[in-house]
Protein backbone atom coordinates (compact mmCIF):
# COMPACT_ATOMS: atom_id res chain seq x y z
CA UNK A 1 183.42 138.16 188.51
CA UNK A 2 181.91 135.26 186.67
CA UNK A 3 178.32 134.83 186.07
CA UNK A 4 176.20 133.09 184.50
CA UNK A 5 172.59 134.27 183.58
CA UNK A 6 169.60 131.97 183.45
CA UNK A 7 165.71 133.20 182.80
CA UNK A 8 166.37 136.33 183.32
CA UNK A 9 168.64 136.87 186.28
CA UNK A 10 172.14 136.02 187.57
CA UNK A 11 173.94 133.61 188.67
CA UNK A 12 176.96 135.33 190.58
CA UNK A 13 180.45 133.40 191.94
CA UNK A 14 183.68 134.36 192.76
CA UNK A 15 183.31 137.96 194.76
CA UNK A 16 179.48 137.13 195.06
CA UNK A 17 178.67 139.93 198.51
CA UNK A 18 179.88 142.59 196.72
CA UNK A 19 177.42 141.59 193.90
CA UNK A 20 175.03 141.00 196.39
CA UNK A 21 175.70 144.91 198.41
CA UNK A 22 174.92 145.89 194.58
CA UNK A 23 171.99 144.29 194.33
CA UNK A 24 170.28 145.70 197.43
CA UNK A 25 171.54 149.15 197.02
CA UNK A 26 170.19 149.48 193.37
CA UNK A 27 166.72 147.79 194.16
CA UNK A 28 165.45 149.74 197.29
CA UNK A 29 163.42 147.12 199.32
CA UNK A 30 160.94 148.53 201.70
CA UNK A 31 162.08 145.69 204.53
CA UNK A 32 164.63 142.96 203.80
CA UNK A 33 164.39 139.62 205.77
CA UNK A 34 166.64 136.41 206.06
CA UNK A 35 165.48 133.11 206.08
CA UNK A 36 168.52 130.98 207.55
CA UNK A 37 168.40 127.82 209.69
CA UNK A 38 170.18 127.04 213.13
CA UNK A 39 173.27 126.42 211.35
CA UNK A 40 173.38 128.76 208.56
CA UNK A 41 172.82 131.98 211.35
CA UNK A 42 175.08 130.68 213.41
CA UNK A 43 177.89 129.80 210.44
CA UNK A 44 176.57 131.84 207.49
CA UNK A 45 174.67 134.68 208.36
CA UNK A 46 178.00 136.20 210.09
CA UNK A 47 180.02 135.94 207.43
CA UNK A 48 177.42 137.72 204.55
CA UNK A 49 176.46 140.61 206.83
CA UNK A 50 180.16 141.22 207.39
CA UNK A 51 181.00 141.42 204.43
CA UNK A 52 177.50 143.47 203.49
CA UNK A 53 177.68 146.63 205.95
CA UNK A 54 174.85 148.31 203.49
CA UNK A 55 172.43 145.37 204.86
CA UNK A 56 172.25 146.80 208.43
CA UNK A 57 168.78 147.30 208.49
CA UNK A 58 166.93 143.63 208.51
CA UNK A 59 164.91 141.11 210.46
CA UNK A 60 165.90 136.96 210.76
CA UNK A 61 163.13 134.32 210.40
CA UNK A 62 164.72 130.75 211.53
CA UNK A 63 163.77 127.68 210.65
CA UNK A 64 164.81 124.30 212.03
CA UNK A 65 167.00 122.00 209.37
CA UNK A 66 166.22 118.77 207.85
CA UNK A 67 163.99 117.84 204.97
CA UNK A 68 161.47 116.71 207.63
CA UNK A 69 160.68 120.60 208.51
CA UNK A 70 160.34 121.26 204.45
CA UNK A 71 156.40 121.46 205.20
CA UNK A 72 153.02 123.08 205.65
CA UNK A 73 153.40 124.28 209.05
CA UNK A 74 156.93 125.82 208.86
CA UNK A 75 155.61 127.70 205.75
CA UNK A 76 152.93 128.99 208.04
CA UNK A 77 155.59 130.25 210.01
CA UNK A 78 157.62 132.08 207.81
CA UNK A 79 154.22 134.03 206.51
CA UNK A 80 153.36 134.72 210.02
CA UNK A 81 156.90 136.54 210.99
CA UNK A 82 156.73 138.07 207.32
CA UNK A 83 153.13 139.59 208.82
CA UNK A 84 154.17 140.26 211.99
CA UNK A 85 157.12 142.13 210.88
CA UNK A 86 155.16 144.26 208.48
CA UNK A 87 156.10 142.99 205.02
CA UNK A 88 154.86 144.52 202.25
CA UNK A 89 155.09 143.71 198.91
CA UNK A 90 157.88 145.83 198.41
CA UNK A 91 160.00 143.57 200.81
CA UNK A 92 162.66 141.16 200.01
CA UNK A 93 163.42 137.49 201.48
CA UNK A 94 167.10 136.56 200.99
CA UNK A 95 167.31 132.49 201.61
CA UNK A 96 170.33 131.47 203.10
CA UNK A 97 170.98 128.10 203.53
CA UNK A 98 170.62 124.38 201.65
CA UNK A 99 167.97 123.03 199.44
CA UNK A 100 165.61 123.09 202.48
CA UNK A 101 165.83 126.32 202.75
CA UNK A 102 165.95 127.72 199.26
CA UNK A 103 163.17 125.44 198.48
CA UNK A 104 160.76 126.36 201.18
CA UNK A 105 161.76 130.19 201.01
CA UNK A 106 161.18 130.58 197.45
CA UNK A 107 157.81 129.06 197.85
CA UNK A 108 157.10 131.36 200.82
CA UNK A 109 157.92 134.20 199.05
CA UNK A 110 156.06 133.57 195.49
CA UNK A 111 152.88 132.98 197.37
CA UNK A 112 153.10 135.84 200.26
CA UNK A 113 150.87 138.41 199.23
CA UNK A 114 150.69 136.35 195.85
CA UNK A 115 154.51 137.52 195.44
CA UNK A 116 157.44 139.20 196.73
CA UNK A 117 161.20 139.58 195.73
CA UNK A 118 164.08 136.49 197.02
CA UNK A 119 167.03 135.74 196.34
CA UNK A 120 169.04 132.53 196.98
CA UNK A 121 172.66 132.00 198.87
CA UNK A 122 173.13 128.68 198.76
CA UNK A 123 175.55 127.19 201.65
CA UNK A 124 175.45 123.94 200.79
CA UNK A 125 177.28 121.90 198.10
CA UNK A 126 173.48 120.63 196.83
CA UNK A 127 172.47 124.13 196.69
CA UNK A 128 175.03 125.73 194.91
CA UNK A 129 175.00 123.23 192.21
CA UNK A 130 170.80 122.08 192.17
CA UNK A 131 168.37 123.61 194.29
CA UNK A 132 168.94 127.20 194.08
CA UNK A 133 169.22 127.56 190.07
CA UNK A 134 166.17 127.00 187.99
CA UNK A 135 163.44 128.50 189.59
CA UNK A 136 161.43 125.38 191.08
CA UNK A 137 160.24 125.64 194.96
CA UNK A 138 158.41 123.85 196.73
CA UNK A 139 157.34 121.55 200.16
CA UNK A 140 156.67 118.02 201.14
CA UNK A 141 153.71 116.61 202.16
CA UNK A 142 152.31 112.98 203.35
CA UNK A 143 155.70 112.03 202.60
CA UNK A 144 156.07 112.99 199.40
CA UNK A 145 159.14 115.64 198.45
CA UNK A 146 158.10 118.92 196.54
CA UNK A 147 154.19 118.18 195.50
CA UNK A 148 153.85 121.76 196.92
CA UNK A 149 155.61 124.63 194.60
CA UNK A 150 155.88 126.72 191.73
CA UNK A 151 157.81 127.69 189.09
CA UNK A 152 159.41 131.06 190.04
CA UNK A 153 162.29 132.77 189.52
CA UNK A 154 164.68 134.15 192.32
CA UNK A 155 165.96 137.91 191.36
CA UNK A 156 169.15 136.46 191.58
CA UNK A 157 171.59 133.63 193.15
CA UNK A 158 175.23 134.41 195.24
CA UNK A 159 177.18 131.58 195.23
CA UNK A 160 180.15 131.84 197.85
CA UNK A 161 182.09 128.43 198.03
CA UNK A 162 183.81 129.73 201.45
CA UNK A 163 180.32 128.48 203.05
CA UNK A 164 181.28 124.92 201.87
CA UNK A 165 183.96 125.00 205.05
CA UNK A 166 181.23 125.11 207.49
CA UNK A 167 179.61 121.51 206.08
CA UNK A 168 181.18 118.01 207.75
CA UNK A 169 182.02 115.33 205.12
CA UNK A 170 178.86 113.53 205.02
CA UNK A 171 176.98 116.66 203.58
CA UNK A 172 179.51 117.39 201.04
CA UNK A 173 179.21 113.93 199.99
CA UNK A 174 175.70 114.03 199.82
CA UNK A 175 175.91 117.06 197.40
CA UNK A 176 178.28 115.88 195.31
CA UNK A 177 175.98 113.20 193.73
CA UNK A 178 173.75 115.79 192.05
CA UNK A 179 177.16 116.72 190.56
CA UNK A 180 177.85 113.69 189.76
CA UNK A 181 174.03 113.61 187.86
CA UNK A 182 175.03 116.48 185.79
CA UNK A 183 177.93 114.52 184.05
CA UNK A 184 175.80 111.68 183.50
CA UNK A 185 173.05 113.11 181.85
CA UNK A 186 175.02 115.68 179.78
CA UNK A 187 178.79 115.36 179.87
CA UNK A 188 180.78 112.63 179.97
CA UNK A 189 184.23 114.57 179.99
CA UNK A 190 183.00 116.18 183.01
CA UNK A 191 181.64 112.69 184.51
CA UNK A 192 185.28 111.26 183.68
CA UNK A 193 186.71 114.48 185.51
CA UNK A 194 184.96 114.14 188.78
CA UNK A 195 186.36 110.31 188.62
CA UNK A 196 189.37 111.61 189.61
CA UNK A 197 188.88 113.29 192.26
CA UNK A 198 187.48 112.55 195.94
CA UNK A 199 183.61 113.85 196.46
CA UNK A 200 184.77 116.20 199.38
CA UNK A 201 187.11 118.50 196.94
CA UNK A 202 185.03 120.21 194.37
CA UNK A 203 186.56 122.82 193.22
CA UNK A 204 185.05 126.59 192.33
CA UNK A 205 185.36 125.51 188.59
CA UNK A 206 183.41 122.46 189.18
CA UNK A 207 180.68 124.05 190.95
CA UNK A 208 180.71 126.27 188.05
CA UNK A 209 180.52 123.79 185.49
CA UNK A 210 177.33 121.78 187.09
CA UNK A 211 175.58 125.48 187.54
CA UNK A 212 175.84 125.52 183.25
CA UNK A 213 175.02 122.19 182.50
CA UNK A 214 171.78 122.75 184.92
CA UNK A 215 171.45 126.15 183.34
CA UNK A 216 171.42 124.74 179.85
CA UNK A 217 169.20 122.54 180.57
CA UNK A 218 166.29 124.18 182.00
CA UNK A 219 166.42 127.85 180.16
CA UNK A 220 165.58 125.26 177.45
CA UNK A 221 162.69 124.35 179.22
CA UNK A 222 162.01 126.29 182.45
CA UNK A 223 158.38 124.49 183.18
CA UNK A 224 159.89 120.99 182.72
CA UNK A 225 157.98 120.09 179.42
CA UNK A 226 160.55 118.26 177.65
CA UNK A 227 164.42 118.25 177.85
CA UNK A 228 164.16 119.91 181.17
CA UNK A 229 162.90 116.00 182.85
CA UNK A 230 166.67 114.54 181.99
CA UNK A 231 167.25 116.61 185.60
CA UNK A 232 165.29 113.76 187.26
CA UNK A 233 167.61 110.74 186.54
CA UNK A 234 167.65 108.95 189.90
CA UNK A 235 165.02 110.74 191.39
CA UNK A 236 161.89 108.41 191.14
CA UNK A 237 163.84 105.94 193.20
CA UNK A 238 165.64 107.81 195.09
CA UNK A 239 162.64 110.53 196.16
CA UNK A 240 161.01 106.75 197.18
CA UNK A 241 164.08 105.94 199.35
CA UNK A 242 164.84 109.09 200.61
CA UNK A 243 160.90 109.36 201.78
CA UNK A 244 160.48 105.79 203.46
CA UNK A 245 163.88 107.21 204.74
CA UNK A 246 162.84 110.20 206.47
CA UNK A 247 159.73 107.83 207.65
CA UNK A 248 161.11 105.26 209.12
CA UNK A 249 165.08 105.70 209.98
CA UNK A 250 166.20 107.08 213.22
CA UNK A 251 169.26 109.00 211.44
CA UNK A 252 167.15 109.12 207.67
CA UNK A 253 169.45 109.89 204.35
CA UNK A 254 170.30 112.93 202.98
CA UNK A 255 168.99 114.10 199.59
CA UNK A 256 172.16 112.89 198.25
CA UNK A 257 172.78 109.59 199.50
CA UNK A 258 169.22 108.58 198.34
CA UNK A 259 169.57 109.92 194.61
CA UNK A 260 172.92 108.04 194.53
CA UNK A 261 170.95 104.78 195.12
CA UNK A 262 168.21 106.26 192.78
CA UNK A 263 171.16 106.24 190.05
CA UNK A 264 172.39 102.92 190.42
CA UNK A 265 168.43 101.57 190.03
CA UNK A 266 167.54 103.87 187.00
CA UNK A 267 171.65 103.06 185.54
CA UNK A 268 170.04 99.41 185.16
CA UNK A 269 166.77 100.48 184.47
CA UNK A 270 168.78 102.37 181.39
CA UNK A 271 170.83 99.29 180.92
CA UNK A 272 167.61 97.00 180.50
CA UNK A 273 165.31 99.51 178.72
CA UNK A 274 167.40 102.67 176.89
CA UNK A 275 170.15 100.37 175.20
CA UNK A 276 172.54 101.37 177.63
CA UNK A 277 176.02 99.02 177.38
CA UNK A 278 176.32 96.63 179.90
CA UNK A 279 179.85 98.27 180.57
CA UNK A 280 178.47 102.03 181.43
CA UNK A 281 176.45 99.81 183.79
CA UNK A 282 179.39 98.36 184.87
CA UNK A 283 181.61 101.93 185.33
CA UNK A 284 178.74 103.64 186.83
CA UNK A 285 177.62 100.97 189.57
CA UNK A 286 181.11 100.42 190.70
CA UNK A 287 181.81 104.51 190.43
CA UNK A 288 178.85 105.20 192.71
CA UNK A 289 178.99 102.41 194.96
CA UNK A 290 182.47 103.54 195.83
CA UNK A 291 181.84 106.98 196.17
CA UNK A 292 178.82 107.05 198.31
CA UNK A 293 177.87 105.01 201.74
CA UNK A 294 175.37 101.63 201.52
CA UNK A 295 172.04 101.94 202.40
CA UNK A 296 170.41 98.41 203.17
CA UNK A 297 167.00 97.11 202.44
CA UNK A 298 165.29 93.96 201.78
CA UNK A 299 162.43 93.64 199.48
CA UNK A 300 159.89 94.01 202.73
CA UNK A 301 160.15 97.87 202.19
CA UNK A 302 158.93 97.13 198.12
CA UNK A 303 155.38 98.01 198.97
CA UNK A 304 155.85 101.56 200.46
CA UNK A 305 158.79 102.41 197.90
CA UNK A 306 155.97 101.87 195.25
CA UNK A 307 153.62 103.85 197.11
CA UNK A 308 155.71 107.10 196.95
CA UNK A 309 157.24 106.44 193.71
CA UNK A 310 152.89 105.94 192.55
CA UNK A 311 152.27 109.73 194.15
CA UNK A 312 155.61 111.02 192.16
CA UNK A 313 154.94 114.38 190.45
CA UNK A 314 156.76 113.07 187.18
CA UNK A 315 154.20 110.56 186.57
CA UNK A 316 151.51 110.64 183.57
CA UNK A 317 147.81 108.92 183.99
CA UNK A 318 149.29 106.36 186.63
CA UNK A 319 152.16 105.20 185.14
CA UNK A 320 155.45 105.91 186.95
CA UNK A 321 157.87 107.92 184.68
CA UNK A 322 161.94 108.10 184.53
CA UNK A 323 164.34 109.26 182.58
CA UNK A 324 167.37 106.99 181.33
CA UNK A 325 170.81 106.81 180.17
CA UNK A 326 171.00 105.68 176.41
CA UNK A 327 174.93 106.54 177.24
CA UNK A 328 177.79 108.45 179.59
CA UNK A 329 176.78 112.20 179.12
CA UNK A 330 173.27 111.13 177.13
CA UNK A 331 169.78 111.08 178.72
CA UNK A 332 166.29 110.71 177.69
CA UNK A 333 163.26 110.89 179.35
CA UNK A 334 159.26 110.11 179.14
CA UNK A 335 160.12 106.38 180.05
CA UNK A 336 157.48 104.67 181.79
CA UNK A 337 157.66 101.01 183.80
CA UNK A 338 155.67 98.81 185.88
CA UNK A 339 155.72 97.46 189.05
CA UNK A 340 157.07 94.50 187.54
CA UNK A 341 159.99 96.35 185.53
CA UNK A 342 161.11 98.50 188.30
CA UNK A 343 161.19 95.61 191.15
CA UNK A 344 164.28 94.49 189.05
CA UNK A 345 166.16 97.23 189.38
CA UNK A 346 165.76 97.41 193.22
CA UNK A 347 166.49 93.21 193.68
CA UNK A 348 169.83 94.66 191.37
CA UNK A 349 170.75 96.90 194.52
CA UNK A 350 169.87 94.59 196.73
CA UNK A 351 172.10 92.27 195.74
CA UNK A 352 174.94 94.32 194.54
């Protein structure tokens, strides 16, 4: 079974239940719970307590999907059937699902009764290879993704890739830009790799791969002082998007399709201030423009992008931070722009 261990705790693939039937046997919890979503019981949840007998003995807490539910109020919920079910501090949550849900579960359960066990089963292509590794969680509010969370560890992650069968094409897409970030800010054989192949066949090995590079990076830095920050490349603009997205759209972007437009902005923002060649701007415009769908918008929307990118958590004393490409596979970070500066990059979408 591979593994790999970050901060503390594992990160489990291959034959991840019976590492997971482990896990629960040799802990003890007073009351184990699942957080899942409407999909992820009816999809998921089947599939892991088949293959779990041990875990007979639980209660489900559902949550509707979509970043839009990633808030105050469903948080209230989860603490409320957590009460009402009688967890103690003993207890443990097991997330299963995407980002929304590892994000918002791990948040509920580091501040319930200031702290109980989780663990994270990813589902999603995003998850397995971002949100559930590296200990951030967190909630949106006013519009503005994760300036709710903490910095805490799950006990451990089970990755299963059999879950990626249940996902349509648009949300495998969607994940596979975060993969896709991981070459560009750290490997360039690996960027070159995933070149070849179409975004809705990522292999085990893959998956693997973009859990290390992520893993790398933040045991480095696990409270995002320093190297940790290369993790945000495309994610001023495209938290910005993705927001006035969710805001304003009838059928709003996923996570993915917004950082993939947050990488062609910051790839020129690198371009015009990191030194990077005009011909990685070249190869990585054309890449992502012809692996992920068009999202258009005219300058009108300007103001409000601005707005969330000036409430970004990434910022320092009002200026609005990135991190850039100085090459393929090389990122840097502490990069701050104006108004002025950044409007360029967006009129370079635009009129791509």
């Amino acid at each position: 079974m591979q593994t790999v261990v970050s901060n503390g705790y594992s990160v489990y693939f291959d034959n991840s239940f019976s590492a997971l039937s482990q896990f629960v046997s040799e802990n003890r919890y007073s009351k184990v719970f699942f957080l899942v979503d409407v999909h992820t019981q009816e999809k998921c949840l089947p599939l892991l307590t088949e293959a779990v007998p041990s875990l007979s003995d639980y209660n489900i807490i559902e949550v509707d999907p979509g970043e839009e539910n990633k808030n105050i109020d469903y948080c209230i919920g989860i603490w409320r059937m957590l009460l009402d079910f009688g967890a103690d501090r003993n207890s443990l949550l097991i997330n299963v699902g995407g980002g929304v849900v590892t994000d918002m579960g791990g948040f509920a359960a580091s501040t319930f009764k200031r702290g109980i066990d989780f663990v994270q089963v990813p589902t999603t292509l995003l998850s397995q290879v971002d949100a559930s590794v590296g200990g951030k969680t967190g909630i949106d509010m006013a519009g503005v993704k994760n300036i709710i969370g903490t910095f805490t560890q799950p006990k451990a992650v089970f990755i299963c890739t059999d879950f990626l069968k249940t996902l349509d094409e648009r949300q495998l897409v969607s994940g596979f830009a975060e993969v896709v970030k991981h070459g560009l800010i750290y490997d360039s054989a690996y960027f070159g790799a995933l070149k070849t192949i179409a975004p809705t066949t990522v292999s085990p090995e893959l998956i693997h791969r973009s859990v290390e590079i992520k893993n790398e990076v933040v045991t480095s830095d696990p409270f995002e002082k320093g190297l940790r920050k290369i993790l945000n490349f495309g994610h001023t603009i495209g938290h910005a998007i993705e927001s006035y997205s969710l805001a304003n759209d009838k059928s709003p972007l996923l996570h993915g399709e917004a950082i993939a437009i947050g990488m062609i902005c910051e790839t020129y923002l690198s371009y015009k201030h990191n030194k990077l060649s005009g011909a990685a701007l070249d190869e990585i415009t054309g890449y992502i423009k012809s692996a992920f769908p068009d999202y258009r918008f005219s300058n009108k929307i300007y103001p409000d992008l601005f707005g969330y990118m000036h409430n970004d958590k990434k910022n320092d004393q009002g200026n609005i931070g990135f991190s850039l490409l100085s090459g393929i596979g090389t990122c840097t970070f502490n990069h701050y722009l104006d108004e002025a500066q950044i409007k360029e990059c967006l009129d370079f979408y635009v009129d791509l």
